[in-house]
N, C-alpha and C. Protein backbone atom coordinates (compact mmCIF):
# COMPACT_ATOMS: atom_id res chain seq x y z
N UNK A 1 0.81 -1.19 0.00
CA UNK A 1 0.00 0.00 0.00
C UNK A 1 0.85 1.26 0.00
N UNK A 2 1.86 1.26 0.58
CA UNK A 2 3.33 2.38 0.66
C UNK A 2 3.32 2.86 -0.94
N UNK A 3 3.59 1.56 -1.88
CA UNK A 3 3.74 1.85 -2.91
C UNK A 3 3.00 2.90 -3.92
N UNK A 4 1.56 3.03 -3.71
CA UNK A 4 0.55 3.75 -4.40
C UNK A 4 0.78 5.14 -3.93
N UNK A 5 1.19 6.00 -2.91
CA UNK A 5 1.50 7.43 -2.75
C UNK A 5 2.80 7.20 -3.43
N UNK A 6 3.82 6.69 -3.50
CA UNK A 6 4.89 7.07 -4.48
C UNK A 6 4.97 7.13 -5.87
N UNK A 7 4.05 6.06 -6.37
CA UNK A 7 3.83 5.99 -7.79
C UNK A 7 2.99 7.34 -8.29
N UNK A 8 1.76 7.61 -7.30
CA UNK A 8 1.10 8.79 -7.72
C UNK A 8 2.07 9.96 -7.86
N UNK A 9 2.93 10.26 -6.47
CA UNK A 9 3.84 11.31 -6.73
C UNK A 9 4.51 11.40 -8.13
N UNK A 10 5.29 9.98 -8.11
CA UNK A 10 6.14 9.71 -9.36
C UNK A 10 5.08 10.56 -11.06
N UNK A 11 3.84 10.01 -10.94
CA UNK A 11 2.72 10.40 -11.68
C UNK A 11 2.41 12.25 -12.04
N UNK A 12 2.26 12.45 -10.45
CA UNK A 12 2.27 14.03 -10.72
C UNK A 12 3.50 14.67 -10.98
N UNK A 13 4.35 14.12 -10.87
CA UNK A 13 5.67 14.78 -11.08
C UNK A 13 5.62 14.90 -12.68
N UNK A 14 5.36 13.60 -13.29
CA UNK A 14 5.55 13.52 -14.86
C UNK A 14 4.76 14.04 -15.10
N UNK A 15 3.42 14.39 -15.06
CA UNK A 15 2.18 15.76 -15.42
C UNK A 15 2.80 16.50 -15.44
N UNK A 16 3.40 17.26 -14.15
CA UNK A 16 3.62 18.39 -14.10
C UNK A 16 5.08 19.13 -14.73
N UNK A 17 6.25 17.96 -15.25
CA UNK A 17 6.99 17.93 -16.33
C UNK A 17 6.40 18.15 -17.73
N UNK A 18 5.34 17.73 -17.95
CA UNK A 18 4.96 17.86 -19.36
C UNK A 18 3.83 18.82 -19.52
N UNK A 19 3.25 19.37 -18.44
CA UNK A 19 2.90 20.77 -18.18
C UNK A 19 3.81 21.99 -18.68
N UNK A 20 5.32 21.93 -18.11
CA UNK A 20 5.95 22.77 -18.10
C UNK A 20 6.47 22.74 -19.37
N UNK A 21 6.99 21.66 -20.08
CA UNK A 21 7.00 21.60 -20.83
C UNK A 21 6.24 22.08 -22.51
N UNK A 22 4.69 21.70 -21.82
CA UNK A 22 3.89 22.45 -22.85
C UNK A 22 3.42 23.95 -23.20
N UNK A 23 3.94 24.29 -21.66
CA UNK A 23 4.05 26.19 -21.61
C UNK A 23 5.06 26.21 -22.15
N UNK A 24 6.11 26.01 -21.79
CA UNK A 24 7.07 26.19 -22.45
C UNK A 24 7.25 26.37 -24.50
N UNK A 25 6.00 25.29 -24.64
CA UNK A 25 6.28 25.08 -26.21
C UNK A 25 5.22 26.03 -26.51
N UNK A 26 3.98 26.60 -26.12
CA UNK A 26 3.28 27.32 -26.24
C UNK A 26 3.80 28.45 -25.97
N UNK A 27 4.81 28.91 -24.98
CA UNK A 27 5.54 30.46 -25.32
C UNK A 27 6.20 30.18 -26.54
N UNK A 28 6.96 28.94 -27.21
CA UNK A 28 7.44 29.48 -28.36
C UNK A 28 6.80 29.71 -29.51
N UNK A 29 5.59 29.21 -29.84
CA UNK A 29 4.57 29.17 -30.53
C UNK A 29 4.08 30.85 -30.29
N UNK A 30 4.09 31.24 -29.19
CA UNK A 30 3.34 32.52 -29.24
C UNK A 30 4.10 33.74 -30.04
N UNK A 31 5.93 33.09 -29.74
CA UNK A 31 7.11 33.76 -30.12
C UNK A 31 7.28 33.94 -31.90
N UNK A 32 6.62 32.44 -32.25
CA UNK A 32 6.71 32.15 -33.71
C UNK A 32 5.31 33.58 -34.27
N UNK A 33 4.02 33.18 -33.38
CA UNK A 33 3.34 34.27 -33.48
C UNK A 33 3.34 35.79 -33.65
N UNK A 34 3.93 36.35 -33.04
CA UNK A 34 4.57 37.42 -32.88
C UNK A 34 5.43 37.94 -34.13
N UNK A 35 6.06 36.73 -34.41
CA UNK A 35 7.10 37.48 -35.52
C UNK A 35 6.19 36.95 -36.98
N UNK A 36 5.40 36.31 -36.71
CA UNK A 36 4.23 35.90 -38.09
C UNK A 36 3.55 37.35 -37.83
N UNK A 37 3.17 38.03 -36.99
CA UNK A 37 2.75 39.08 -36.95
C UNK A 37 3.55 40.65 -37.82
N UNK A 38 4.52 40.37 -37.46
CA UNK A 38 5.42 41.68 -38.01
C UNK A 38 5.66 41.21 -39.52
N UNK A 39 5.70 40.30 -39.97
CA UNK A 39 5.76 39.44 -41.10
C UNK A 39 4.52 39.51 -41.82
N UNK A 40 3.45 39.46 -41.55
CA UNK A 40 2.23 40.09 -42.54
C UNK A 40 2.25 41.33 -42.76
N UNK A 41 2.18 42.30 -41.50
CA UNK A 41 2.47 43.67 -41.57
C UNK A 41 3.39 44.00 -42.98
N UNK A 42 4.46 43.56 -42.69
CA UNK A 42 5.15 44.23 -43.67
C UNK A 42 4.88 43.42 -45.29
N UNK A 43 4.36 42.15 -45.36
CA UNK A 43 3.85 41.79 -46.28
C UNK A 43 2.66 42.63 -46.99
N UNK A 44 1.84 42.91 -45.82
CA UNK A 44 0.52 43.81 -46.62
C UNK A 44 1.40 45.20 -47.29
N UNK A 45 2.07 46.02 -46.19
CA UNK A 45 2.86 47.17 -47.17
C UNK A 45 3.15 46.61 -48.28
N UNK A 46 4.02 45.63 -48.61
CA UNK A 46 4.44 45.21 -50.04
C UNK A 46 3.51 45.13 -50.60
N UNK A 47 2.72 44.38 -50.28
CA UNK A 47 1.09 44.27 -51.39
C UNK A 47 1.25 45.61 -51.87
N UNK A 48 0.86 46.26 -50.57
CA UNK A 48 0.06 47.89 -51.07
C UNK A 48 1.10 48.74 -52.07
N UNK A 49 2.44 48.52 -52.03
CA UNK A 49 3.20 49.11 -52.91
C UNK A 49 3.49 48.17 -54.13
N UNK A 50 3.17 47.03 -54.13
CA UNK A 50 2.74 46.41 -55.34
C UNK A 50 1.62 47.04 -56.16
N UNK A 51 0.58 47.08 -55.13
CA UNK A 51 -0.82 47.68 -56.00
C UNK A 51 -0.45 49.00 -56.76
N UNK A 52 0.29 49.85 -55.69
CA UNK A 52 0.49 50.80 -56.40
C UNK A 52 1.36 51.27 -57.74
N UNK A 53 2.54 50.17 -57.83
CA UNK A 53 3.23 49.86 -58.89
C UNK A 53 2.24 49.89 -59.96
N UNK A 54 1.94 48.37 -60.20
CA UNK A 54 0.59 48.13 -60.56
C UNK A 54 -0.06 49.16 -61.40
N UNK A 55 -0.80 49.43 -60.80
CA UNK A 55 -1.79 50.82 -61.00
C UNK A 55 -0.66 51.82 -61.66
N UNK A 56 0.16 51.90 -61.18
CA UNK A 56 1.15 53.02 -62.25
C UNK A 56 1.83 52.41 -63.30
N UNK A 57 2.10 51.27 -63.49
CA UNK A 57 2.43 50.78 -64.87
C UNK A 57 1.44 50.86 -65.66
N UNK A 58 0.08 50.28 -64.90
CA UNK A 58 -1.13 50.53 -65.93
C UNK A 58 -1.67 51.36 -66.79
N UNK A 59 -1.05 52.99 -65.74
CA UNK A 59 -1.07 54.21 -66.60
C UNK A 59 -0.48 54.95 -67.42
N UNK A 60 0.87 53.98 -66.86
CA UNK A 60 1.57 54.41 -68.06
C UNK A 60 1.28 53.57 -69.68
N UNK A 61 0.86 52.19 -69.12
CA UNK A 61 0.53 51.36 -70.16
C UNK A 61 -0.11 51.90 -71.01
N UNK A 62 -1.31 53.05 -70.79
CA UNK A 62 -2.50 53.70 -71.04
C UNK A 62 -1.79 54.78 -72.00
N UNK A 63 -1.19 55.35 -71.70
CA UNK A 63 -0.17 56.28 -71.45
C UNK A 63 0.11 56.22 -73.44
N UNK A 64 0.98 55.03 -73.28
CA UNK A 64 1.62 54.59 -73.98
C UNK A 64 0.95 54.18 -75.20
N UNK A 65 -0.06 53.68 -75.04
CA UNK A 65 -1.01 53.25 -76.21
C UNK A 65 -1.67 54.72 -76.63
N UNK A 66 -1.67 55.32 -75.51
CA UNK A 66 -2.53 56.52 -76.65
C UNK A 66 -1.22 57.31 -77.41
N UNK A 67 -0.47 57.47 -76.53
CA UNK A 67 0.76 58.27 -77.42
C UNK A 67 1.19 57.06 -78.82
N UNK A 68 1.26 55.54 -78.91
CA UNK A 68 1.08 54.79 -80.07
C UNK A 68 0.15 54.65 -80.56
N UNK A 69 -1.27 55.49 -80.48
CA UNK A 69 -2.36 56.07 -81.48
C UNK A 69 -2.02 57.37 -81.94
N UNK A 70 -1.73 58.31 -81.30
CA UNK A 70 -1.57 59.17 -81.87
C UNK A 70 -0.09 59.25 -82.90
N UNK A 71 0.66 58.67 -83.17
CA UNK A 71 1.70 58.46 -83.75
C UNK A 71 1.46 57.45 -84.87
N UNK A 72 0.60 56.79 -84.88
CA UNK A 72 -0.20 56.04 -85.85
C UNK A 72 -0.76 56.66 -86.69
N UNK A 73 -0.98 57.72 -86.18
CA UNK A 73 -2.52 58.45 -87.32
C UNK A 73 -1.34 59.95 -87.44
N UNK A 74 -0.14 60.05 -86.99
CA UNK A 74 0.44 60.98 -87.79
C UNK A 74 1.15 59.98 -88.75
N UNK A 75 1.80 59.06 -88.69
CA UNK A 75 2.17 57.89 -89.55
C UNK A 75 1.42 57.92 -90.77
N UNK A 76 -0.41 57.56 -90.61
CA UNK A 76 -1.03 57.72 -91.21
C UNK A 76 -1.16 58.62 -92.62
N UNK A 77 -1.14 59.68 -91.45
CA UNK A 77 -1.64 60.87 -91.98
C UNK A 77 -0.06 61.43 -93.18
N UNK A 78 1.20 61.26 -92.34
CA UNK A 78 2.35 61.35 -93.69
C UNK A 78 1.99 60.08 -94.61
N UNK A 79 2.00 58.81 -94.40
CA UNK A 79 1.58 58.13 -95.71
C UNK A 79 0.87 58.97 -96.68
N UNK A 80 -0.01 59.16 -96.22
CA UNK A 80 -1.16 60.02 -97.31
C UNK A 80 -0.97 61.05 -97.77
N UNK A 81 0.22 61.79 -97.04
CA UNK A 81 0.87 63.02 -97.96
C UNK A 81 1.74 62.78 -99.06
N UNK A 82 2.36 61.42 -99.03
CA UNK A 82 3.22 61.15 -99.74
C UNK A 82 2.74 60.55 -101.10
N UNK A 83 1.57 59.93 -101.02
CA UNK A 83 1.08 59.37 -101.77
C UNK A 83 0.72 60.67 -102.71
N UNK A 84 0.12 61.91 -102.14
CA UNK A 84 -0.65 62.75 -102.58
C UNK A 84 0.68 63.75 -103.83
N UNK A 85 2.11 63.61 -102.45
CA UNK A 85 2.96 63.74 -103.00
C UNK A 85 3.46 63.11 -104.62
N UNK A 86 3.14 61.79 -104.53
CA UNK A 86 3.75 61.29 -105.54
C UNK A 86 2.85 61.14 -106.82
N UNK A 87 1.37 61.41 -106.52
CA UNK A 87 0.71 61.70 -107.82
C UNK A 87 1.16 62.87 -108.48
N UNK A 88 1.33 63.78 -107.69
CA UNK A 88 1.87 65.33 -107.86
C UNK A 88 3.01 65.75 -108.39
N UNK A 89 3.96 64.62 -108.27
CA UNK A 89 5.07 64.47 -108.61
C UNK A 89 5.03 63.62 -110.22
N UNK A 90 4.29 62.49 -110.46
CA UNK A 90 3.96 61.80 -111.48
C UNK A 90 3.12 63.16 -112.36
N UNK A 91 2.23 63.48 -112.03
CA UNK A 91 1.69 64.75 -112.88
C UNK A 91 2.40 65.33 -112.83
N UNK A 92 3.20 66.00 -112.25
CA UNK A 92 4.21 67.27 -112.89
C UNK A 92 5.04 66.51 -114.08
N UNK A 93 5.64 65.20 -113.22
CA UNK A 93 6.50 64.57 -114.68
C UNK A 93 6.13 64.63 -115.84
N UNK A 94 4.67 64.13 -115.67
CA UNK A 94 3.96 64.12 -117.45
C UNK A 94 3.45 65.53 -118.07
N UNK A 95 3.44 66.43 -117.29
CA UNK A 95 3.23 67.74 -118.22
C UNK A 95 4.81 67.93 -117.98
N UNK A 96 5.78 67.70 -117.49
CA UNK A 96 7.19 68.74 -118.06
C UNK A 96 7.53 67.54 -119.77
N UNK A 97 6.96 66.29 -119.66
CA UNK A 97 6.99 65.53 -120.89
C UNK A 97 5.93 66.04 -122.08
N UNK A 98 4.96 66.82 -121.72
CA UNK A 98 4.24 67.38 -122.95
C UNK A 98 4.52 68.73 -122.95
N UNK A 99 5.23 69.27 -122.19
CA UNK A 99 5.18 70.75 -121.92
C UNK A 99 7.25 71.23 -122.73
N UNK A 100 7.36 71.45 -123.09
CA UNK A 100 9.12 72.26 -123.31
C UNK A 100 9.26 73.37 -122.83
N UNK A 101 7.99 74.11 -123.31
CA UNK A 101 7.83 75.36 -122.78
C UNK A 101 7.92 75.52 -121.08
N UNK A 102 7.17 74.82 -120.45
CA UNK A 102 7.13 74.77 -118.53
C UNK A 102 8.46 73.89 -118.22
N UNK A 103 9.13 73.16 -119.09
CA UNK A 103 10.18 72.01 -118.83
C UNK A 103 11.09 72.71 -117.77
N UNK A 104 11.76 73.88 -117.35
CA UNK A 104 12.28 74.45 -116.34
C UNK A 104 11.77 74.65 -114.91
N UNK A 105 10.81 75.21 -115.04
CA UNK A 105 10.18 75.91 -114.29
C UNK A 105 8.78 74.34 -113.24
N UNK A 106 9.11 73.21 -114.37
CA UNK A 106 8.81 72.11 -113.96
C UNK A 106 9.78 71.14 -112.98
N UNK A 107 10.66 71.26 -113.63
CA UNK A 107 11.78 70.25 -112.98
C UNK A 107 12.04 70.99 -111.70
N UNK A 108 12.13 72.68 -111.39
CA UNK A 108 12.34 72.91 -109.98
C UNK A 108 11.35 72.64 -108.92
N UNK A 109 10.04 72.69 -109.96
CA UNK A 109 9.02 71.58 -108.78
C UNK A 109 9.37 70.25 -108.73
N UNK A 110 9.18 69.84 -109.92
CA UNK A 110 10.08 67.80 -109.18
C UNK A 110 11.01 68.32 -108.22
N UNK A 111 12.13 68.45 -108.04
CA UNK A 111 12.98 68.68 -107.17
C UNK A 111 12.33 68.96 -105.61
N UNK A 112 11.50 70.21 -106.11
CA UNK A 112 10.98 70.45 -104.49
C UNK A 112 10.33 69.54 -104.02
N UNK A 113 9.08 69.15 -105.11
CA UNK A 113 8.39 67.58 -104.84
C UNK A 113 9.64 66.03 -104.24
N UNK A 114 10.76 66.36 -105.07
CA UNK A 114 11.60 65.44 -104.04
C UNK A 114 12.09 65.52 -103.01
N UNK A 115 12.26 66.18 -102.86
CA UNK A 115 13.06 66.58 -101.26
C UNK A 115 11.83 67.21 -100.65
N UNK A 116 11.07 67.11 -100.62
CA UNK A 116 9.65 67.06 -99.76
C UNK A 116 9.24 65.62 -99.48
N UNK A 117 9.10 64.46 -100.63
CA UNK A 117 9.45 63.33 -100.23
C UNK A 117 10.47 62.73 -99.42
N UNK A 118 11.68 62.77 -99.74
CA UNK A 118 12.61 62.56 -99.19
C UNK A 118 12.23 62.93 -97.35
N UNK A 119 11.83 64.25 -97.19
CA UNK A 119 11.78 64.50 -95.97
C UNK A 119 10.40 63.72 -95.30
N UNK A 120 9.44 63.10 -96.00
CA UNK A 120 8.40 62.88 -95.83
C UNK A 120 8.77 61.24 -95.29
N UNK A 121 9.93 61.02 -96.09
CA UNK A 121 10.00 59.18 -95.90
C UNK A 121 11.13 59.27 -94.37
N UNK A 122 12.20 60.55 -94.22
CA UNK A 122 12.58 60.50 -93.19
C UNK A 122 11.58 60.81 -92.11
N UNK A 123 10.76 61.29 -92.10
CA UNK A 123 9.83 61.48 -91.01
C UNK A 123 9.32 60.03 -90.60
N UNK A 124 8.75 59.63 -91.87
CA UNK A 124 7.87 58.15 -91.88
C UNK A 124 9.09 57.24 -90.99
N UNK A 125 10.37 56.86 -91.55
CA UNK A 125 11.43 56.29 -90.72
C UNK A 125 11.27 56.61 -89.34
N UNK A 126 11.43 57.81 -89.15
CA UNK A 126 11.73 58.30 -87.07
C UNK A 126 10.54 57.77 -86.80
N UNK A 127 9.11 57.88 -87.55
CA UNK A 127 8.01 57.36 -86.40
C UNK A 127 7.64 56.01 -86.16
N UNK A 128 8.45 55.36 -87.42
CA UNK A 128 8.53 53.84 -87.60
C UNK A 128 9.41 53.20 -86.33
N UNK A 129 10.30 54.08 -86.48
CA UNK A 129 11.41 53.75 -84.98
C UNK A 129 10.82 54.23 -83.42
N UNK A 130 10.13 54.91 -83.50
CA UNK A 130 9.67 55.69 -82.26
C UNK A 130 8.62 54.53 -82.18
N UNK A 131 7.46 54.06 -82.83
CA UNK A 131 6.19 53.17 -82.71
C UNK A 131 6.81 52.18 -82.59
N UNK A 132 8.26 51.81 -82.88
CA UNK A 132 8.70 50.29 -82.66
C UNK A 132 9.51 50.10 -80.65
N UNK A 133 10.01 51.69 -80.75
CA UNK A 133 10.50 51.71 -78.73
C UNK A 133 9.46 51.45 -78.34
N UNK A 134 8.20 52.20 -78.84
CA UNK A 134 6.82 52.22 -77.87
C UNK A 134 6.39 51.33 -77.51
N UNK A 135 6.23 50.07 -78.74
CA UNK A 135 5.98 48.98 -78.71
C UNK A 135 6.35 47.68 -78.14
N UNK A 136 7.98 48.28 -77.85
CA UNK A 136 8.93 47.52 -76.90
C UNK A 136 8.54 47.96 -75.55
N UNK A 137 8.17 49.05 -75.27
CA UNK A 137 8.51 49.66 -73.73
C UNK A 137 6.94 49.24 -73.48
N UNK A 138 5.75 49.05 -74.08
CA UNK A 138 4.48 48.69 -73.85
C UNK A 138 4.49 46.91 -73.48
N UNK A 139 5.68 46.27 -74.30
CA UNK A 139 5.73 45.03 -73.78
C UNK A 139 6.32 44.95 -72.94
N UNK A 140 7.52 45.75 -72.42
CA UNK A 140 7.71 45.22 -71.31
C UNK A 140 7.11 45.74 -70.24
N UNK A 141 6.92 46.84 -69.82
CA UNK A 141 5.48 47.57 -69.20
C UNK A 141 4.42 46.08 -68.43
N UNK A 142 4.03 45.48 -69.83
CA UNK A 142 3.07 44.22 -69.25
C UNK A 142 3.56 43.18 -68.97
N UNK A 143 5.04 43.19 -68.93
CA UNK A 143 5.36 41.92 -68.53
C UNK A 143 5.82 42.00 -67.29
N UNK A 144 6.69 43.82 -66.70
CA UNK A 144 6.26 44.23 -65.21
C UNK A 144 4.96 44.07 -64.31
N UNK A 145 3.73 44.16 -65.43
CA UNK A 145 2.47 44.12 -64.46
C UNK A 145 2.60 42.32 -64.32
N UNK A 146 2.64 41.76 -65.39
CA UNK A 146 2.10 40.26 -64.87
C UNK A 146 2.76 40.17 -63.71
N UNK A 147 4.71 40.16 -63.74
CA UNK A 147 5.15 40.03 -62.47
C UNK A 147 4.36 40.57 -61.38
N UNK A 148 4.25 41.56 -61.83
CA UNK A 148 3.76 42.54 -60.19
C UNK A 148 2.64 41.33 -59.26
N UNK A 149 1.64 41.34 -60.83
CA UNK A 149 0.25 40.76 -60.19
C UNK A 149 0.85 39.56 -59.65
N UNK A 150 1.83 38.44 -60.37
CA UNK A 150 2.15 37.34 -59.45
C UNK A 150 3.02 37.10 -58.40
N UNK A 151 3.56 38.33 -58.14
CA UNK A 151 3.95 38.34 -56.86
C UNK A 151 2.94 38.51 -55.61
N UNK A 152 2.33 39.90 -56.37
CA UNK A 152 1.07 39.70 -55.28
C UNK A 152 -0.08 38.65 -54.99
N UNK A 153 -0.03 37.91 -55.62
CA UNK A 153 -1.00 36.77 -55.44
C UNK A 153 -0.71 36.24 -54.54
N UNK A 154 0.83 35.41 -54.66
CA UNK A 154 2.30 34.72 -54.23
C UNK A 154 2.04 35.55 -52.37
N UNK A 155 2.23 36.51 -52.63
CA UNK A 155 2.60 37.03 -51.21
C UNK A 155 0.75 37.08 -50.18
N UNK A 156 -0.49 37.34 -51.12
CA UNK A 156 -1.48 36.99 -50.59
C UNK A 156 -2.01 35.85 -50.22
N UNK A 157 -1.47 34.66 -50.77
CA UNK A 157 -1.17 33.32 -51.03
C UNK A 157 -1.14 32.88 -48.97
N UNK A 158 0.51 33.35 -49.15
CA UNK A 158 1.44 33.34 -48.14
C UNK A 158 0.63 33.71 -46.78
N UNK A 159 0.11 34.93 -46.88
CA UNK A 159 -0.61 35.72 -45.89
C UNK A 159 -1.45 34.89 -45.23
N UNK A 160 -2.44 34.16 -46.29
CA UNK A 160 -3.35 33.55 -46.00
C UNK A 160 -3.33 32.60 -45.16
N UNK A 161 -2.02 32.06 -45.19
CA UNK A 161 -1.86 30.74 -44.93
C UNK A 161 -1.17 30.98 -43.72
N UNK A 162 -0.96 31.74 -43.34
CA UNK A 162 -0.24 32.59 -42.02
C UNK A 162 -1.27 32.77 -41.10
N UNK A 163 -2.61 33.25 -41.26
CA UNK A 163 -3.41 33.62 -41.20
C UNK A 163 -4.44 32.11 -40.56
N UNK A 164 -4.50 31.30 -41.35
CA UNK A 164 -4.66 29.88 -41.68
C UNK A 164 -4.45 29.47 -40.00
N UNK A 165 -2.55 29.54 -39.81
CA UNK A 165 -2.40 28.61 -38.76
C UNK A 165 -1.70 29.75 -37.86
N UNK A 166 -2.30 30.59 -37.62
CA UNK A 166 -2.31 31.24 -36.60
C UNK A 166 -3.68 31.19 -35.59
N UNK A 167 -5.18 31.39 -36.85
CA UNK A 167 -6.23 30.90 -36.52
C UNK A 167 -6.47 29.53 -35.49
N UNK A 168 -5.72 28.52 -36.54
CA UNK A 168 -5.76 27.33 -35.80
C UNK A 168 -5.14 26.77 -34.76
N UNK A 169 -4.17 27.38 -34.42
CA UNK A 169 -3.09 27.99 -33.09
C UNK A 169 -4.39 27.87 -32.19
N UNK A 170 -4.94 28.99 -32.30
CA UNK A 170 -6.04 30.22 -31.46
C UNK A 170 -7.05 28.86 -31.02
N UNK A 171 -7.26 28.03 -32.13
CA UNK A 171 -8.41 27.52 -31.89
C UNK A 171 -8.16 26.22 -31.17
N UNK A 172 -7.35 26.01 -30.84
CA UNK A 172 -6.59 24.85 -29.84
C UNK A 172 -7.41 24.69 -28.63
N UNK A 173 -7.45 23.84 -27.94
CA UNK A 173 -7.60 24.06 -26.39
C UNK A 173 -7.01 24.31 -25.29
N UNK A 174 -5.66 23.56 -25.73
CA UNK A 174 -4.77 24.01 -25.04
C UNK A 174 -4.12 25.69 -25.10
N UNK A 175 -4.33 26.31 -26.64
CA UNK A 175 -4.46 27.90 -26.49
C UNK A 175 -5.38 28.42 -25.32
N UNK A 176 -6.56 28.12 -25.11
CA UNK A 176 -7.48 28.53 -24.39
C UNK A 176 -7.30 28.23 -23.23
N UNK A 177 -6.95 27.20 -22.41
CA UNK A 177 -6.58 27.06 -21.18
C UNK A 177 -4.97 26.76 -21.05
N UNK A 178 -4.48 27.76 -21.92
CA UNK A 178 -2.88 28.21 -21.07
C UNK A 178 -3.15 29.66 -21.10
N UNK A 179 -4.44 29.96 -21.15
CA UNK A 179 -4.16 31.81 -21.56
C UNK A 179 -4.06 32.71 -20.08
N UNK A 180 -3.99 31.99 -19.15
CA UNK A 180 -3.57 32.92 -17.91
C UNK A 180 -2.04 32.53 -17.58
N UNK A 181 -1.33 31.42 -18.11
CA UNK A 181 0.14 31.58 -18.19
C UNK A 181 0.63 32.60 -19.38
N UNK A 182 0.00 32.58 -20.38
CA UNK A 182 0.37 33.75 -21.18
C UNK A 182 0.46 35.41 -20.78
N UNK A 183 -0.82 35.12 -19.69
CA UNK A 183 -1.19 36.76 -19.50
C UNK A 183 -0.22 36.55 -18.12
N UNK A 184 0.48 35.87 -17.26
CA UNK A 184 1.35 36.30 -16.65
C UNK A 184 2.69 36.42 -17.05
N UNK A 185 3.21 35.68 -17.96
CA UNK A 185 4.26 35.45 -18.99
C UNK A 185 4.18 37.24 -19.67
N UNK A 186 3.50 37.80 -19.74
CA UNK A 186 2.81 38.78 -20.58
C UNK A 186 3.34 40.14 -19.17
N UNK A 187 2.78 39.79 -18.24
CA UNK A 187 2.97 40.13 -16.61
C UNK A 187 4.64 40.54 -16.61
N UNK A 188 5.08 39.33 -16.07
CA UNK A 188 6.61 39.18 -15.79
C UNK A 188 7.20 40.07 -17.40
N UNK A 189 6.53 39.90 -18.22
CA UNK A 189 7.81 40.32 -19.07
C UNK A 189 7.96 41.83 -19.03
N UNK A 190 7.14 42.56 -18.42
CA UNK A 190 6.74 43.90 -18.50
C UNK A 190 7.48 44.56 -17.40
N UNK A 191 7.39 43.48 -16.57
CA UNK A 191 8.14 43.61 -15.02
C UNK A 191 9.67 44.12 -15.44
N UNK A 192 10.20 42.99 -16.50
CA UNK A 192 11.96 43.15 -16.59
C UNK A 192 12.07 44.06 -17.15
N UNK A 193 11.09 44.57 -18.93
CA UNK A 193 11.65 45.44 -19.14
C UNK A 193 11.04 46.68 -18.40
């Protein structure tokens, strides 16, 4: 009969080892908590300066397409001078060919008619080159947003799941009945610093 108060002792002793033990693992859990805490925080800022990236590539994207419309329809619009040019130029040819009499006073219009072309096809060139950067800087523009957006997914992803098992932390039982070792743990620590 001696034996049964020692074994019980022996008994509460090992409870109360794996008591301490489980505060123990529940302050580090609260510790892991804590810094999962400062760790979303600064995750949501990133979001939010993602979004805002985001949103400003978009406008410039915007940006960009209208300035490669409007460069389109001056594009346009020199094609069609040139064309207008070169009937003008073909008619002058064929009256300085029926004309001897205007044959001078013709050829210094071809001339001007050329080098009005000439300047018409260098124009057409620069906007051919300018609509072709645009077109580069508009692709890569969207290939910044896709990143953007899949980072932010990636990092909302993350959040969630932070979120997830922090919840399920909370929803423990043993969360719930260690929460007055926490709130003295919480106590004492306020004490030191």
């Amino acid at each position: 009969m001696k034996s049964a108060p020692s074994e019980t002792a022996e008994t509460l002793h090992r409870v109360r080892q794996q008591l301490i033990l489980a505060q123990v693992r529940i302050m580090e859990l609260e510790d892991v908590r804590d810094g999962l805490t400062g760790t979303s925080e600064n995750t949501d800022r990133l979001l939010a300066a993602a979004q805002r990236l985001a949103d400003q590539k978009l406008d410039e994207a915007g940006h960009l397409a209208k300035v490669s419309a409007e460069l389109q329809s001056q594009f346009e619009y020199l094609r069609h001078m040139q064309h207008v040019t070169n009937e003008a130029l073909t008619l002058t040819r064929s009256q300085l060919e029926t004309s001897d009499l205007n044959r001078t006073r013709l050829q210094q219009n071809a001339v001007a008619l050329s080098e009005q072309i000439t300047g018409l096809s260098e124009q057409i060139a620069k906007l051919d080159e300018q609509s072709a950067r645009l077109n580069e800087q508009i692709s890569r523009l969207t290939l910044e947003l896709t990143e953007s957006k899949t980072t932010a997914t990636i990092r909302l992803e993350r959040i969630n799941q932070l979120d997830a098992e922090i919840r399920a932390i909370k929803a423990t039982r043993s969360w719930r009945w260690t929460a007055w070792l926490r709130s003295i743990g919480r106590i004492l620590g306020g004490r030191k610093s």
